[in-house]
C-alpha atoms as a PDB file:
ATOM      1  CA  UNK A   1      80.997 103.493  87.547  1.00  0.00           C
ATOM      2  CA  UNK A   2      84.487 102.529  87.516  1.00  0.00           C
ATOM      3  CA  UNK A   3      85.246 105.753  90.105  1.00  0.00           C
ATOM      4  CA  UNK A   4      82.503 103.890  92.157  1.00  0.00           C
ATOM      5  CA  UNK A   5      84.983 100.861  92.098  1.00  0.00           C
ATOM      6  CA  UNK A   6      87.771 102.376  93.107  1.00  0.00           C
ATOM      7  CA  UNK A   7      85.958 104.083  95.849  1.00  0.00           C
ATOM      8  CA  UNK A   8      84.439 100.655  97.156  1.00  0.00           C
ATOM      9  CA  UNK A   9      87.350  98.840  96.629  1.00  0.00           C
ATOM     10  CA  UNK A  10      89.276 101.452  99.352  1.00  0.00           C
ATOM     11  CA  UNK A  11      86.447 100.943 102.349  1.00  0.00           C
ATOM     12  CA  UNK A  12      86.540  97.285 101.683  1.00  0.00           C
ATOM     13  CA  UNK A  13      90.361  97.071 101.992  1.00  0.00           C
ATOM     14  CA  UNK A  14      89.382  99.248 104.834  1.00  0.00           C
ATOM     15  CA  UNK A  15      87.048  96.847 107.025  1.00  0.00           C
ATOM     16  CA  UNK A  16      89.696  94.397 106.331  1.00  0.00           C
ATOM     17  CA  UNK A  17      92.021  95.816 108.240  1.00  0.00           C
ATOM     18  CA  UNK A  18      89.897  96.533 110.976  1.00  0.00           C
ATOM     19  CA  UNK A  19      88.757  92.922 110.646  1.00  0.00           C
ATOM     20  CA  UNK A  20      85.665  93.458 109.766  1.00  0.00           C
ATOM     21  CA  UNK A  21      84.828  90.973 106.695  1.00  0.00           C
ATOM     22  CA  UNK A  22      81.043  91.256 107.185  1.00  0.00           C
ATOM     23  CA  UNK A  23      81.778  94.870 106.123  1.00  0.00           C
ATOM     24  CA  UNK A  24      83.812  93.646 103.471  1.00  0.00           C
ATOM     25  CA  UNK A  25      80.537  92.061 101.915  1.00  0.00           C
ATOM     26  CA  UNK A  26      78.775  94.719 101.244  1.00  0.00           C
ATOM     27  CA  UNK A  27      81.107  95.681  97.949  1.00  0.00           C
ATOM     28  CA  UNK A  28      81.637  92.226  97.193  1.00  0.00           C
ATOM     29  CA  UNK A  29      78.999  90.320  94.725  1.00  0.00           C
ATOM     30  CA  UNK A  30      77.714  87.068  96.743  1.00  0.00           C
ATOM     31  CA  UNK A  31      79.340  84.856  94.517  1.00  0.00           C
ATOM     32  CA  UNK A  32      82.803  86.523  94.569  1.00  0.00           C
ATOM     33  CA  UNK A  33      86.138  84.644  93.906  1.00  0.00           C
ATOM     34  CA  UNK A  34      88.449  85.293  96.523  1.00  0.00           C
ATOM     35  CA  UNK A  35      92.210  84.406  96.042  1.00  0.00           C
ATOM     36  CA  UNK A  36      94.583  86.477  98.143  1.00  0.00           C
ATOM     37  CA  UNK A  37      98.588  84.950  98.490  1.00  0.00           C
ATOM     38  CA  UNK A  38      98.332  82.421 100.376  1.00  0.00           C
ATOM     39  CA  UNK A  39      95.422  80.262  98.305  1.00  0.00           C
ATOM     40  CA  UNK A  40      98.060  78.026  96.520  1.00  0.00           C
ATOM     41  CA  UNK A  41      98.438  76.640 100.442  1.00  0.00           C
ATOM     42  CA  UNK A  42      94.571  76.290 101.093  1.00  0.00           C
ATOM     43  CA  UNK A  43      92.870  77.235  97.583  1.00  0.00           C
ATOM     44  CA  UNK A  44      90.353  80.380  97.456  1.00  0.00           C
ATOM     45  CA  UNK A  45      87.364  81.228  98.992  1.00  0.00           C
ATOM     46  CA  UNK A  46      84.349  81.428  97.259  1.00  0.00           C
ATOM     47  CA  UNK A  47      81.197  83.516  98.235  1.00  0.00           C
ATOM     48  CA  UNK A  48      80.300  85.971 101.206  1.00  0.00           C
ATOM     49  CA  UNK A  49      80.720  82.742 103.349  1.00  0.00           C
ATOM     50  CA  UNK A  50      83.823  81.988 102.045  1.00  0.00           C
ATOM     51  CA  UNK A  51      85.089  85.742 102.295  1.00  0.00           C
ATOM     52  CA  UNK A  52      84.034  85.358 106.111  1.00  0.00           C
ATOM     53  CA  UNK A  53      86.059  82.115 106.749  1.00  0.00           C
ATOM     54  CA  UNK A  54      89.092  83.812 105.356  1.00  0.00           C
ATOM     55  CA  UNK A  55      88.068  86.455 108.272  1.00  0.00           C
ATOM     56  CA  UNK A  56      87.863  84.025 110.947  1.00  0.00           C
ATOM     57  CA  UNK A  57      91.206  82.156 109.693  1.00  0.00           C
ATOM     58  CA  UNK A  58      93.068  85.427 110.068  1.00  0.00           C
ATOM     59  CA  UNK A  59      91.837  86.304 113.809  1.00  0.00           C
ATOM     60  CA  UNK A  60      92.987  82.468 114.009  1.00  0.00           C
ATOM     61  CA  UNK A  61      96.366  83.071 112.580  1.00  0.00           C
ATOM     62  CA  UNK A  62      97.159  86.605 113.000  1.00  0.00           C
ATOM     63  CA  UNK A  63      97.206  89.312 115.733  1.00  0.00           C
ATOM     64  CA  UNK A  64      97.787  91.592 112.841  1.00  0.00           C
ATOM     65  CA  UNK A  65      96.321  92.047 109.496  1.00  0.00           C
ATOM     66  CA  UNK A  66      96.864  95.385 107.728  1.00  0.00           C
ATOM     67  CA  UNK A  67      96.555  96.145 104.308  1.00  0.00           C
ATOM     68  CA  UNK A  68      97.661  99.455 102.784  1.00  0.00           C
ATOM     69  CA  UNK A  69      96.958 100.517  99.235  1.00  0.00           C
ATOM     70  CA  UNK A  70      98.424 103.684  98.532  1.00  0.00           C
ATOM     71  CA  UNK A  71      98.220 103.137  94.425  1.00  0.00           C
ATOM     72  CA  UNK A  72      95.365 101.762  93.150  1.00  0.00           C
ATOM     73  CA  UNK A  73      94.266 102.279  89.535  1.00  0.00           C
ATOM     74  CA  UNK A  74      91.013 102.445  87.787  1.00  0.00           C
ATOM     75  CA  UNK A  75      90.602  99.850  84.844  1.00  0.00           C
ATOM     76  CA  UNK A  76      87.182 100.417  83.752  1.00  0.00           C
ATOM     77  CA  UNK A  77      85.608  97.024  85.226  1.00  0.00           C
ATOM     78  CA  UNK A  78      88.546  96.003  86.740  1.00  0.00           C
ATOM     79  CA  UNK A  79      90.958  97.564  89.838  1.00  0.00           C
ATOM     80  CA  UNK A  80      94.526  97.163  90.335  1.00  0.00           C
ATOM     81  CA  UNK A  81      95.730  98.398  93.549  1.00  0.00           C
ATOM     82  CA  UNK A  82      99.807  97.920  94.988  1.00  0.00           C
ATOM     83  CA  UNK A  83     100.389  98.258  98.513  1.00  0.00           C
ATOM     84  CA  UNK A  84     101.279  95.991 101.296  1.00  0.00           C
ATOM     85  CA  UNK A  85      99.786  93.201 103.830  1.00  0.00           C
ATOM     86  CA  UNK A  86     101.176  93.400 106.955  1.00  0.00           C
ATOM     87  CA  UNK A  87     100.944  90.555 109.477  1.00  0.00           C
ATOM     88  CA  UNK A  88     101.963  89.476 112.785  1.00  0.00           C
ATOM     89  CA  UNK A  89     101.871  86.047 113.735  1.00  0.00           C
ATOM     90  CA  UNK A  90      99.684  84.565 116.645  1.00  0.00           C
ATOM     91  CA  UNK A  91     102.382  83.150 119.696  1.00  0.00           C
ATOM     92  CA  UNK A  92     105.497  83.836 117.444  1.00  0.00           C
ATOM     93  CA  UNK A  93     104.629  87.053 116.963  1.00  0.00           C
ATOM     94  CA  UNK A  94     106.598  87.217 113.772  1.00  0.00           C
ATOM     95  CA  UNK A  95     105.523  90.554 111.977  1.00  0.00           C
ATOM     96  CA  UNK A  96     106.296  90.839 108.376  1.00  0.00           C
ATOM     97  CA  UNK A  97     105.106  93.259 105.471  1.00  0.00           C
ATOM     98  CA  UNK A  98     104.884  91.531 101.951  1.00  0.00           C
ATOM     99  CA  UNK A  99     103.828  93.072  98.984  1.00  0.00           C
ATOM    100  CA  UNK A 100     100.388  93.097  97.538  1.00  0.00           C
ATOM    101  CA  UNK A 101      99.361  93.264  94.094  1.00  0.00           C
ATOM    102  CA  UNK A 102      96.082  93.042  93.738  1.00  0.00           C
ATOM    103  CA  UNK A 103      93.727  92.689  90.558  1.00  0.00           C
ATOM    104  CA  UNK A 104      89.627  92.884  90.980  1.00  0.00           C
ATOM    105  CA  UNK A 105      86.583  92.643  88.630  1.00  0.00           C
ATOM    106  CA  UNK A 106      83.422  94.689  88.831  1.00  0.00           C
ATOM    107  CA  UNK A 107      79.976  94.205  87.647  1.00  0.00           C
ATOM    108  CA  UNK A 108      77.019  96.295  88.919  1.00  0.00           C
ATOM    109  CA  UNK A 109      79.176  98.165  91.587  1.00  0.00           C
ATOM    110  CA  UNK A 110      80.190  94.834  93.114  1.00  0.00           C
ATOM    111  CA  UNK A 111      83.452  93.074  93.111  1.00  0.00           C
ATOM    112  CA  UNK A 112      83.467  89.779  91.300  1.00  0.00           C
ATOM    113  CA  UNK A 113      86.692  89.069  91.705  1.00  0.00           C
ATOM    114  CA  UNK A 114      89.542  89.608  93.965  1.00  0.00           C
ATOM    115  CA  UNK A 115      92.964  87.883  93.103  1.00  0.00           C
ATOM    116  CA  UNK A 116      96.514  89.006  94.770  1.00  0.00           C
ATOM    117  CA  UNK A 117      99.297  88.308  92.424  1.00  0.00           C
ATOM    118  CA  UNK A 118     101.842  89.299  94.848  1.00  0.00           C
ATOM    119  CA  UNK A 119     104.356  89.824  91.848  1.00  0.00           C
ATOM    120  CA  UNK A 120     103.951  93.571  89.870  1.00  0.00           C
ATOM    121  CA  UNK A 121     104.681  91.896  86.737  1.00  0.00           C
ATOM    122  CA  UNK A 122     102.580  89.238  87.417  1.00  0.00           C
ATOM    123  CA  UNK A 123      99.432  91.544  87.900  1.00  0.00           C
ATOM    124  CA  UNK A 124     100.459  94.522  84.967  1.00  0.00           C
ATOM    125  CA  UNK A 125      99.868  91.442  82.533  1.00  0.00           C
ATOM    126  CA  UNK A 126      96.688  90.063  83.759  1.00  0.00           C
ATOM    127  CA  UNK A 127      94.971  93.684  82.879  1.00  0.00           C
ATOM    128  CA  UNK A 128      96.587  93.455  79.890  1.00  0.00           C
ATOM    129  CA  UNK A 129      99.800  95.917  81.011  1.00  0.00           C
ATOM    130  CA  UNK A 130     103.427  95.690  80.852  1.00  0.00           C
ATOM    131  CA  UNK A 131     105.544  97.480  83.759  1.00  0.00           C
END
C-alpha cells in the first residue's frame, strides 16, 4: 500500500497547487489533521472542511501557491516528502520560496495526517531518522 501513498500523496500536492483543495480530499481521510508552517500563527485545520478553509485562506492571501516535491520517501504508513512552497503575496506581491518538510500518516489509502516541519532535522526525527 505504502507505493499507493506515495502515489496519492503526489496528485494531492498536485491539486494544491492548482488550488484545487476539493481535489485534495479525495486522498485525505475526513478526519485528517492538517498542520502546514504557518499553524503556530492560526493553529491547524482539522477535517475535509478544515482542509478547504486552508484553500480559501490561500486564494485570500496568495496569488501564488506552489508546492514542489521532488524527494519524497516511502515510510510504510507514513510519507516524508522535501521540496518547496512557493508563494506570492496578494497587493505586495512579495514572492518567496521556503522550504517544506513534510511528514504524513496513512491508514486505508488515506492520509491521516499531514504536518510540515519546515526544518529537515526536525522531520528525519519524527519518522524516527537522523540526517
Amino acid at each position: 500500500m505504502s507505493e499507493e501513498n506515495v502515489a496519492a500523496f503526489l496528485e494531492s500536492a498536485a491539486c494544491a497547487s492548482r488550488g484545487d483543495w476539493e481535489g485534495v480530499t479525495k486522498y485525505t481521510h475526513p478526519d485528517v489533521v492538517f498542520i502546514p508552517q504557518r499553524a503556530p500563527v492560526r493553529g491547524g485545520w482539522n477535517g475535509h472542511d478544515g482542509l478547504r478553509e486552508f484553500g480559501e485562506d490561500n486564494r485570500e492571501t496568495f496569488d501564488l501557491f506552489q508546492v514542489s516535491y521532488p524527494d519524497v520517501r516511502d515510510l510504510g504508513d507514513k510519507v516524508l516528502a522535501l521540496g518547496t512552497v512557493r508563494i506570492r503575496g496578494k497587493g505586495s506581491g512579495a514572492e518567496v520560496e521556503v522550504p517544506s518538510t513534510i511528514v504524513t500518516e496513512w491508514r486505508d489509502g488515506k492520509m491521516t495526517r499531514f504536518e510540515d516541519f519546515g526544518d529537515v532535522k526536525k522531520a528525519l526525527a519524527a519518522v524516527g531518522l537522523e540526517s
